[in-house]
C-alpha atoms as a PDB file:
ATOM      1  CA  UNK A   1      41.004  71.819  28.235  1.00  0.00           C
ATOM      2  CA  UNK A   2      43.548  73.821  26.560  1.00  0.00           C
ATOM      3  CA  UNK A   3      46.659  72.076  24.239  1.00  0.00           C
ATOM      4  CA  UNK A   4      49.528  71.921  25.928  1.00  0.00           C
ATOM      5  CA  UNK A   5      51.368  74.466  23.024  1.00  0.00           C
ATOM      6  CA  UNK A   6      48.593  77.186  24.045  1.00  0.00           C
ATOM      7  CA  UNK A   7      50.257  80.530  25.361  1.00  0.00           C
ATOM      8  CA  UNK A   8      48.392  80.041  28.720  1.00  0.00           C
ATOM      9  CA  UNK A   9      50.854  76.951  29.670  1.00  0.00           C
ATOM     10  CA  UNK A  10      53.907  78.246  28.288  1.00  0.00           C
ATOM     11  CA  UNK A  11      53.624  81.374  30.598  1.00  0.00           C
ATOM     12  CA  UNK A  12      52.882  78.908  33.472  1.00  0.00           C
ATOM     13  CA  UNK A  13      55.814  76.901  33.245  1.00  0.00           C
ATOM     14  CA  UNK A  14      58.036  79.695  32.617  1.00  0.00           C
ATOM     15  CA  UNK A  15      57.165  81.194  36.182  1.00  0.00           C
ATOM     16  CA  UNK A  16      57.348  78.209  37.825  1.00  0.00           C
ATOM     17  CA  UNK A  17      60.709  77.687  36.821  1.00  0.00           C
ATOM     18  CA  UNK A  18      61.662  80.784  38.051  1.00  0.00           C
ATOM     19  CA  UNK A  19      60.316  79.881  41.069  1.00  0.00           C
ATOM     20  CA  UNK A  20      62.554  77.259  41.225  1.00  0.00           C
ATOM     21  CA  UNK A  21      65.918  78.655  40.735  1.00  0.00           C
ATOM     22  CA  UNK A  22      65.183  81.650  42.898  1.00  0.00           C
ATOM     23  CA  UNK A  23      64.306  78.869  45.508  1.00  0.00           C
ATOM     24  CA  UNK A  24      67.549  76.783  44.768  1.00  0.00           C
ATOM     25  CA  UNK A  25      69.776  80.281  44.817  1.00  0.00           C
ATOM     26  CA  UNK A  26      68.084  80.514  48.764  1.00  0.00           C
ATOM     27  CA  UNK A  27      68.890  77.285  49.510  1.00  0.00           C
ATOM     28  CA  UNK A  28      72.395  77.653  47.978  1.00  0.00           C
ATOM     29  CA  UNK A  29      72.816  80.867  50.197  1.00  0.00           C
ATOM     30  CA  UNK A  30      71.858  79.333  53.173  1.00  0.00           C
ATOM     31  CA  UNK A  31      74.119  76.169  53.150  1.00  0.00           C
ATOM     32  CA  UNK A  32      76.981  78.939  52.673  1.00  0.00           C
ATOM     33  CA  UNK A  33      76.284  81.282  55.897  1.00  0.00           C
ATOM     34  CA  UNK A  34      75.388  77.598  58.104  1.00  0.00           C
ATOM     35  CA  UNK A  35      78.835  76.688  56.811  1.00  0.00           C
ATOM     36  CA  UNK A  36      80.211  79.853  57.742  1.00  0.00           C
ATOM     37  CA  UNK A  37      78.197  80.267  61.150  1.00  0.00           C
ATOM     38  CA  UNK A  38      80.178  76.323  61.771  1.00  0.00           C
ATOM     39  CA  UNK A  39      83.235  77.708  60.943  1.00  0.00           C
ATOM     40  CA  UNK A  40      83.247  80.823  63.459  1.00  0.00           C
ATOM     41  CA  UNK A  41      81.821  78.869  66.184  1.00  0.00           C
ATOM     42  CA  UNK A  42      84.852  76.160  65.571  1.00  0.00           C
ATOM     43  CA  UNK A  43      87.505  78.789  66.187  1.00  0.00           C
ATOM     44  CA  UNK A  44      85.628  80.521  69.154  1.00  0.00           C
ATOM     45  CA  UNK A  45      85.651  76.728  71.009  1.00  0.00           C
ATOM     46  CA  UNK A  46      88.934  76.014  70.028  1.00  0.00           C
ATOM     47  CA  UNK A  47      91.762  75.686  72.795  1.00  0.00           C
ATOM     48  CA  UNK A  48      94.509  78.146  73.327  1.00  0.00           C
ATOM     49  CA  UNK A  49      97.609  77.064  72.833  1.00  0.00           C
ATOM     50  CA  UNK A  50      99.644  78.329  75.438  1.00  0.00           C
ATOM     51  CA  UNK A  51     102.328  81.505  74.783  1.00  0.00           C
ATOM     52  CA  UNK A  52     105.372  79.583  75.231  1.00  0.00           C
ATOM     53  CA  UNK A  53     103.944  76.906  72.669  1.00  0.00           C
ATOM     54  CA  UNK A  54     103.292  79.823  70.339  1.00  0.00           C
ATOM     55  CA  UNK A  55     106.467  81.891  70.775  1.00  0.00           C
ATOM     56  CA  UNK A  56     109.408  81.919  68.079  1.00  0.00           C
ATOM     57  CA  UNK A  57     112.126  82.218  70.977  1.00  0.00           C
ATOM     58  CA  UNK A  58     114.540  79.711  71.227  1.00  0.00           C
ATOM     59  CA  UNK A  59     114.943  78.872  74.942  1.00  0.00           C
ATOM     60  CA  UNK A  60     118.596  77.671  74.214  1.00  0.00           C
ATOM     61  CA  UNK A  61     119.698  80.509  72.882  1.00  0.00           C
ATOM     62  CA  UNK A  62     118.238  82.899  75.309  1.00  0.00           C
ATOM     63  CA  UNK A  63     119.915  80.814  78.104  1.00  0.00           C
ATOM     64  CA  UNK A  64     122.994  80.930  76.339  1.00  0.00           C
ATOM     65  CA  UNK A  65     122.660  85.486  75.864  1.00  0.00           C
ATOM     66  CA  UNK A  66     122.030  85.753  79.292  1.00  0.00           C
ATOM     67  CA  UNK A  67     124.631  83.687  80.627  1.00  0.00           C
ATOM     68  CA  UNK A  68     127.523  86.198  81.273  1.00  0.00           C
ATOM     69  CA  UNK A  69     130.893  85.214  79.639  1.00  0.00           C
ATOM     70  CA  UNK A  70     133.498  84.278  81.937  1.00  0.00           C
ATOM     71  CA  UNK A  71     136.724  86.453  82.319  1.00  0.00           C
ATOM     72  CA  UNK A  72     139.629  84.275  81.341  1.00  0.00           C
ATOM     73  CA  UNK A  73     142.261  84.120  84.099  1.00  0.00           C
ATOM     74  CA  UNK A  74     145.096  85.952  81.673  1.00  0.00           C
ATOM     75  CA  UNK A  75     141.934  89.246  81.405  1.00  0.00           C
ATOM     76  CA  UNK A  76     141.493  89.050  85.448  1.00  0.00           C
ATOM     77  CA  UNK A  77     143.140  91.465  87.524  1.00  0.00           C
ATOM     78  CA  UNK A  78     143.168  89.363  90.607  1.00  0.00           C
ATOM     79  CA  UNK A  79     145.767  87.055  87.857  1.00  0.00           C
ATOM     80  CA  UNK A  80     147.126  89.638  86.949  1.00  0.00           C
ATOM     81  CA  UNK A  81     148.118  90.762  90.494  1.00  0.00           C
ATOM     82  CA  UNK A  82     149.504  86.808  90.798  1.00  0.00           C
ATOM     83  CA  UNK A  83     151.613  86.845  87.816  1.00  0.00           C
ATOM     84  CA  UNK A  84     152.991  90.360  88.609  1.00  0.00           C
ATOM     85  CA  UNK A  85     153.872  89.318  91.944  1.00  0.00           C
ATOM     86  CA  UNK A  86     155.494  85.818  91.070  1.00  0.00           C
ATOM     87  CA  UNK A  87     157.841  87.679  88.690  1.00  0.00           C
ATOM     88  CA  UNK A  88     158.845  90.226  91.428  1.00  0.00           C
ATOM     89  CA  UNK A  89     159.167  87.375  93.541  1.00  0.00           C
ATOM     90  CA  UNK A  90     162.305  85.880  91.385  1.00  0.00           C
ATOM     91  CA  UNK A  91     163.740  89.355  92.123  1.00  0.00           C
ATOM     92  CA  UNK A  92     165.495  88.555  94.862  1.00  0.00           C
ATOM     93  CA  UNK A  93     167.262  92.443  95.062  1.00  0.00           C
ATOM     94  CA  UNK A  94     163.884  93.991  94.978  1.00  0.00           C
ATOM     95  CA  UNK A  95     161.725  92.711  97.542  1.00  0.00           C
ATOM     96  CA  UNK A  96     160.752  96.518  98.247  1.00  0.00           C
ATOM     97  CA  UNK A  97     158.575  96.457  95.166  1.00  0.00           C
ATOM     98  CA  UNK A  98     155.198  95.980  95.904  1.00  0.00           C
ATOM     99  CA  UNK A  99     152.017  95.041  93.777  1.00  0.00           C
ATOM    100  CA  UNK A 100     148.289  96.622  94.812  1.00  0.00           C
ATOM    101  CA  UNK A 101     145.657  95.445  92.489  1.00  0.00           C
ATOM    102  CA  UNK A 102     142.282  97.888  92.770  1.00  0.00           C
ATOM    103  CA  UNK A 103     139.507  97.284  90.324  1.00  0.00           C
ATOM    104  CA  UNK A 104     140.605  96.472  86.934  1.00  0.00           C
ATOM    105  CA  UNK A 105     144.343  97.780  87.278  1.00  0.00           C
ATOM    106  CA  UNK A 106     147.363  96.393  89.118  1.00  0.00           C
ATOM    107  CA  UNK A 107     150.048  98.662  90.228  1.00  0.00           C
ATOM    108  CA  UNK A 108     153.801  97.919  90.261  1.00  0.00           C
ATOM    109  CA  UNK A 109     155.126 100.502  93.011  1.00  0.00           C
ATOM    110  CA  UNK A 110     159.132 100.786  92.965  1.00  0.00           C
ATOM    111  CA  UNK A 111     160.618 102.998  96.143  1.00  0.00           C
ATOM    112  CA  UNK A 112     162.949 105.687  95.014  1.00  0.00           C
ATOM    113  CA  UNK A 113     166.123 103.812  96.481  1.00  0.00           C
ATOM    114  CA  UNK A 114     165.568 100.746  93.841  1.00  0.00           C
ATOM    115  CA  UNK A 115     165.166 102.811  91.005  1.00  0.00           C
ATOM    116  CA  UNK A 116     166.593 107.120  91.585  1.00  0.00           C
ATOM    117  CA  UNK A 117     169.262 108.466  93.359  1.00  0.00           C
ATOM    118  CA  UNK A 118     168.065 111.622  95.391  1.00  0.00           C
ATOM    119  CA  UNK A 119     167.258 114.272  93.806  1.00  0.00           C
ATOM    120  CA  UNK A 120     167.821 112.441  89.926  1.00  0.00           C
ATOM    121  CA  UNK A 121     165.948 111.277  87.670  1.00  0.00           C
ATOM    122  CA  UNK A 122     168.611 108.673  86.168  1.00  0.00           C
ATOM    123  CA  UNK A 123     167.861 105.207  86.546  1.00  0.00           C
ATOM    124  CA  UNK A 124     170.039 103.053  88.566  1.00  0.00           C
ATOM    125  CA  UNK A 125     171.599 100.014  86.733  1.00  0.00           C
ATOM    126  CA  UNK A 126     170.481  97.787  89.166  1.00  0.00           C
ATOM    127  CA  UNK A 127     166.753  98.493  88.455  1.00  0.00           C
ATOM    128  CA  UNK A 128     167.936  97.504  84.493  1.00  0.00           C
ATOM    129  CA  UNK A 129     166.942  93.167  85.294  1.00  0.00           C
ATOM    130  CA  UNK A 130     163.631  94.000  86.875  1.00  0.00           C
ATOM    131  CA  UNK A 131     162.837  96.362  84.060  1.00  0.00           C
ATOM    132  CA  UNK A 132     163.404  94.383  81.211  1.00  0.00           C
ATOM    133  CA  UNK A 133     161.124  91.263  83.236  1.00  0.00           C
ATOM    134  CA  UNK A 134     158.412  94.068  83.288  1.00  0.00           C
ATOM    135  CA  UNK A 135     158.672  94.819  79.464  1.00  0.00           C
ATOM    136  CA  UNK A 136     158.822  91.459  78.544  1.00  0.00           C
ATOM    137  CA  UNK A 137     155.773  90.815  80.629  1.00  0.00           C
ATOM    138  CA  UNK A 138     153.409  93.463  79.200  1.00  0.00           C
ATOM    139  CA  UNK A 139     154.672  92.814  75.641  1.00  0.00           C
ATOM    140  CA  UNK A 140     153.008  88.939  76.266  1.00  0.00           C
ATOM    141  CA  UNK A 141     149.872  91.021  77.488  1.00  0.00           C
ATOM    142  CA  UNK A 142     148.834  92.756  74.592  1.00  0.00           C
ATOM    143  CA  UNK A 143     144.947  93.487  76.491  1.00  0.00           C
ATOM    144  CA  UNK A 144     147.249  95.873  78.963  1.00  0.00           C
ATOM    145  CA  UNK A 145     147.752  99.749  78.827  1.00  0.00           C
ATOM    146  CA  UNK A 146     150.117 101.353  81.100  1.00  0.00           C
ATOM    147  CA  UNK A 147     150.442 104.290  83.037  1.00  0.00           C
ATOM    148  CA  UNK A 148     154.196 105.520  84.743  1.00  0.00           C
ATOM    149  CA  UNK A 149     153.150 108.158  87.377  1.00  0.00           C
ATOM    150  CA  UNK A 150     156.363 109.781  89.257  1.00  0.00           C
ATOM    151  CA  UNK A 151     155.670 110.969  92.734  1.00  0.00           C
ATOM    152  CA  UNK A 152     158.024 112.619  95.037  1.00  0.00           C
ATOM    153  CA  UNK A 153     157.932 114.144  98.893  1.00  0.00           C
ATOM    154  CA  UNK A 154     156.989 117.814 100.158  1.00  0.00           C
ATOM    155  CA  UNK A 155     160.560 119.004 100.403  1.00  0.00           C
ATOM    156  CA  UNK A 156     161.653 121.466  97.491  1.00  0.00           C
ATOM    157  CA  UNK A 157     163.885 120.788  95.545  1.00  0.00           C
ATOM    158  CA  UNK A 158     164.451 123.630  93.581  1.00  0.00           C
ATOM    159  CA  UNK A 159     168.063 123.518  91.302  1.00  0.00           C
ATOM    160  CA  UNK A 160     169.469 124.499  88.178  1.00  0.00           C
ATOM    161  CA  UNK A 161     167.668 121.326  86.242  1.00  0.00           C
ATOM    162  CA  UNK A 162     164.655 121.163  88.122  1.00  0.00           C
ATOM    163  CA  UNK A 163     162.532 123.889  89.561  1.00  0.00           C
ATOM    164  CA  UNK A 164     159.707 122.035  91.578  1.00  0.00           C
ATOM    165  CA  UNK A 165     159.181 118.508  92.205  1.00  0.00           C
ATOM    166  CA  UNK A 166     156.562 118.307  89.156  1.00  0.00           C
ATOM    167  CA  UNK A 167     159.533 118.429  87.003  1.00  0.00           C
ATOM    168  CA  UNK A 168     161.532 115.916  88.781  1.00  0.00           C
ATOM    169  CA  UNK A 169     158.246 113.764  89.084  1.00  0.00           C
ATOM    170  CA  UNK A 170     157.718 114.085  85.340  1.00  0.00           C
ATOM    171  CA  UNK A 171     160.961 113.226  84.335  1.00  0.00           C
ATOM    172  CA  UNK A 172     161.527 109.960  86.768  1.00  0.00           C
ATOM    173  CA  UNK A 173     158.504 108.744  84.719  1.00  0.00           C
ATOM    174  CA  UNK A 174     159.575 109.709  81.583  1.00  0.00           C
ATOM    175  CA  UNK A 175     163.582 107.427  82.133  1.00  0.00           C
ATOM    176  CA  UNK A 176     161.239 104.660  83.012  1.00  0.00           C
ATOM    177  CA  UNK A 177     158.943 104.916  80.057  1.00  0.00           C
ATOM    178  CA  UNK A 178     161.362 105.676  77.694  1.00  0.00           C
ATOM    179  CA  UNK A 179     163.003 102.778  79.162  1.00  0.00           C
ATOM    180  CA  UNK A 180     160.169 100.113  78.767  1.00  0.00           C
ATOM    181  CA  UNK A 181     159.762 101.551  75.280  1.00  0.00           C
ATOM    182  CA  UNK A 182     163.822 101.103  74.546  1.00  0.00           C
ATOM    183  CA  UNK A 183     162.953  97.023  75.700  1.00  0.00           C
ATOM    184  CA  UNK A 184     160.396  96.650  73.030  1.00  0.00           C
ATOM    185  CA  UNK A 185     156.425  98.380  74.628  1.00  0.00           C
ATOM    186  CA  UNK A 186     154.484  99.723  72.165  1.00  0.00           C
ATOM    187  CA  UNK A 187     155.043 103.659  72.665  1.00  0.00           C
ATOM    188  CA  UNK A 188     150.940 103.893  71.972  1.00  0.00           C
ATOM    189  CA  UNK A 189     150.335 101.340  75.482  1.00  0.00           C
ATOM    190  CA  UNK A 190     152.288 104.133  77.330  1.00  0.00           C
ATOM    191  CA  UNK A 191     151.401 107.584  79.101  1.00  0.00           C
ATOM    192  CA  UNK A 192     153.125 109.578  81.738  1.00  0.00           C
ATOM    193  CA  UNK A 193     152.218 111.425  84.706  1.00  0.00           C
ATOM    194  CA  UNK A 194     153.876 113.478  87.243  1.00  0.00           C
ATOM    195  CA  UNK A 195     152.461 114.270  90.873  1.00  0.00           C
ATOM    196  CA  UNK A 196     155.076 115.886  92.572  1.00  0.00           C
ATOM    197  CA  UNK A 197     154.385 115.861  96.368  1.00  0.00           C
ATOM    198  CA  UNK A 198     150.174 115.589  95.506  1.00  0.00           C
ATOM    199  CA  UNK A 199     149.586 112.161  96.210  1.00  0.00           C
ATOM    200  CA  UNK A 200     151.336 110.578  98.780  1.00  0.00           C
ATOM    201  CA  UNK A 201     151.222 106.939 100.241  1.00  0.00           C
ATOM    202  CA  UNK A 202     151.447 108.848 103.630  1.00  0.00           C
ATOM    203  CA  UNK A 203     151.357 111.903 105.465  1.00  0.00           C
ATOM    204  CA  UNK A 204     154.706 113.906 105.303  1.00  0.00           C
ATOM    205  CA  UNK A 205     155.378 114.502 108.671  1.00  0.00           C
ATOM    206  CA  UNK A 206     158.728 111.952 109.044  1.00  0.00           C
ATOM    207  CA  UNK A 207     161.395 110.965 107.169  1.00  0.00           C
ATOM    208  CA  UNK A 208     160.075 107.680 106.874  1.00  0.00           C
ATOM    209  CA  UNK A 209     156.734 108.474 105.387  1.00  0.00           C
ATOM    210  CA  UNK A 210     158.620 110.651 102.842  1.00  0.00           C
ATOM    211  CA  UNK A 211     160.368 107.989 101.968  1.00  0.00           C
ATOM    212  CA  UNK A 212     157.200 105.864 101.637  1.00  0.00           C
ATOM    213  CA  UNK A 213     156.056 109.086  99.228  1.00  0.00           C
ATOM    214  CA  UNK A 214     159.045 109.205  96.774  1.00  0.00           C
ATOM    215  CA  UNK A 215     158.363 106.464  94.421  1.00  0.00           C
ATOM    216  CA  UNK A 216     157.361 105.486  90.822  1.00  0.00           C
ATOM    217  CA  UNK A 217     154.159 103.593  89.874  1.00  0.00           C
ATOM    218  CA  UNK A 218     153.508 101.853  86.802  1.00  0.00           C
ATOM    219  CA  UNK A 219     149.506 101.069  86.459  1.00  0.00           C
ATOM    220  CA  UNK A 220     148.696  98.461  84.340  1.00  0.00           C
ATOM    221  CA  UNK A 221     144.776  98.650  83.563  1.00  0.00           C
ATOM    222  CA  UNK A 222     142.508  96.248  82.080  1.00  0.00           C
ATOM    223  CA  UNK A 223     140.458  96.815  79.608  1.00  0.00           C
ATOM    224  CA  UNK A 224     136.626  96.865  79.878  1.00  0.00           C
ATOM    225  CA  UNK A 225     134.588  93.084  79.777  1.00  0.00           C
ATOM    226  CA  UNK A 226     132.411  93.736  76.570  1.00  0.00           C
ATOM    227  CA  UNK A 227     135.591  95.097  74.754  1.00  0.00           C
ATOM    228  CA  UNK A 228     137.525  92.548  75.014  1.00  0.00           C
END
């Protein structure tokens, strides 16, 4: 039997203790990729929450973007049409004037008579009180832009101050313009057209339709619904 201090047992203990931390490094290994393995198979099992749970959007607020926003009844034209017609209606001397609403404009129509002598583009005092009731009007509406288009019949006209009836046209809409402007509009709210005998109401084959044809419009136009 050899002493325990011999070379012999020194050189067997050191290889067994090698033995046993290579052993203990395996084991140490193996707990980690069992803990792993757990951990994947955890996730693989585990339920799906479903995509609204999961989903950032508020349901509020999307209900509340898709909703579309309501016109207010002053930005409507079908109020619009009301109002302009319940201020004509306190008019008593100008019953002839007449309001169309198409779309998102309104249009004020005045008949030569109310407004023109034949053949002139001066105003006639009496259209002076239904005037000023339109300027006032608009200048409460600030949303509205206007339009004055001057329109006459197929019969020339042809004199010293006008040649054709696009000059008369243009200047009938000009006096009222110019008039609206002199009662406090916004000159940038305003543009003018003339027609002549282009557009009529009706066909000119009688003197009434021609009368029906020689008129001024004022157009008052909305703006669009996501400017305003």
């Amino acid at each position: 039997m050899k002493p325990l201090g011999s070379p012999s047992n020194a050189e067997t203990n050191r290889g067994t203790d090698i033995w046993l931390i290579t052993l203990s490094d395996l084991l140490l290994l193996l707990v980690i990729f069992f803990v792993i393995l757990f951990s994947m198979e955890l996730q693989k099992h585990a339920p799906k929450l479903p995509a609204k749970a999961v989903s950032n959007e508020n349901p509020v607020v999307k209900k509340a973007e898709a909703t579309p926003t309501a016109l207010s009844p002053q930005s409507s034209s079908a109020s619009l049409e009301k109002d302009l017609a319940a201020l004509l209606n306190r008019e008593q001397n100008h019953q002839e004037v007449t309001v169309k609403r198409e779309a998102n404009l309104v249009t004020l129509t005045f008949p030569e008579g109310i407004v023109f002598d034949p053949g002139y583009a001066q105003l006639k005092p009496s259209s002076q009180t239904t005037l000023e009731k339109v300027a006032a009007f608009v200048k409460e509406r600030t949303e509205l832009v206007l339009e004055v288009q001057g329109h006459t019949d197929d019969k020339p006209i042809r004199n010293a101050r006008y040649p054709s009836n696009w000059e008369l046209s243009v200047d009938r809409a000009t006096q009222v313009a110019k008039t609206l402007i002199g009662l406090g509009v916004d000159p940038s709210r305003l543009s003018v057209k003339g027609f002549g005998e282009y557009r009529p109401l009706s066909p000119n084959d009688g003197d009434e339709n021609r009368l029906k044809n020689r008129r001024v419009e004022i157009q008052f136009f909305l703006p669009p619904a996501n400017s305003r």
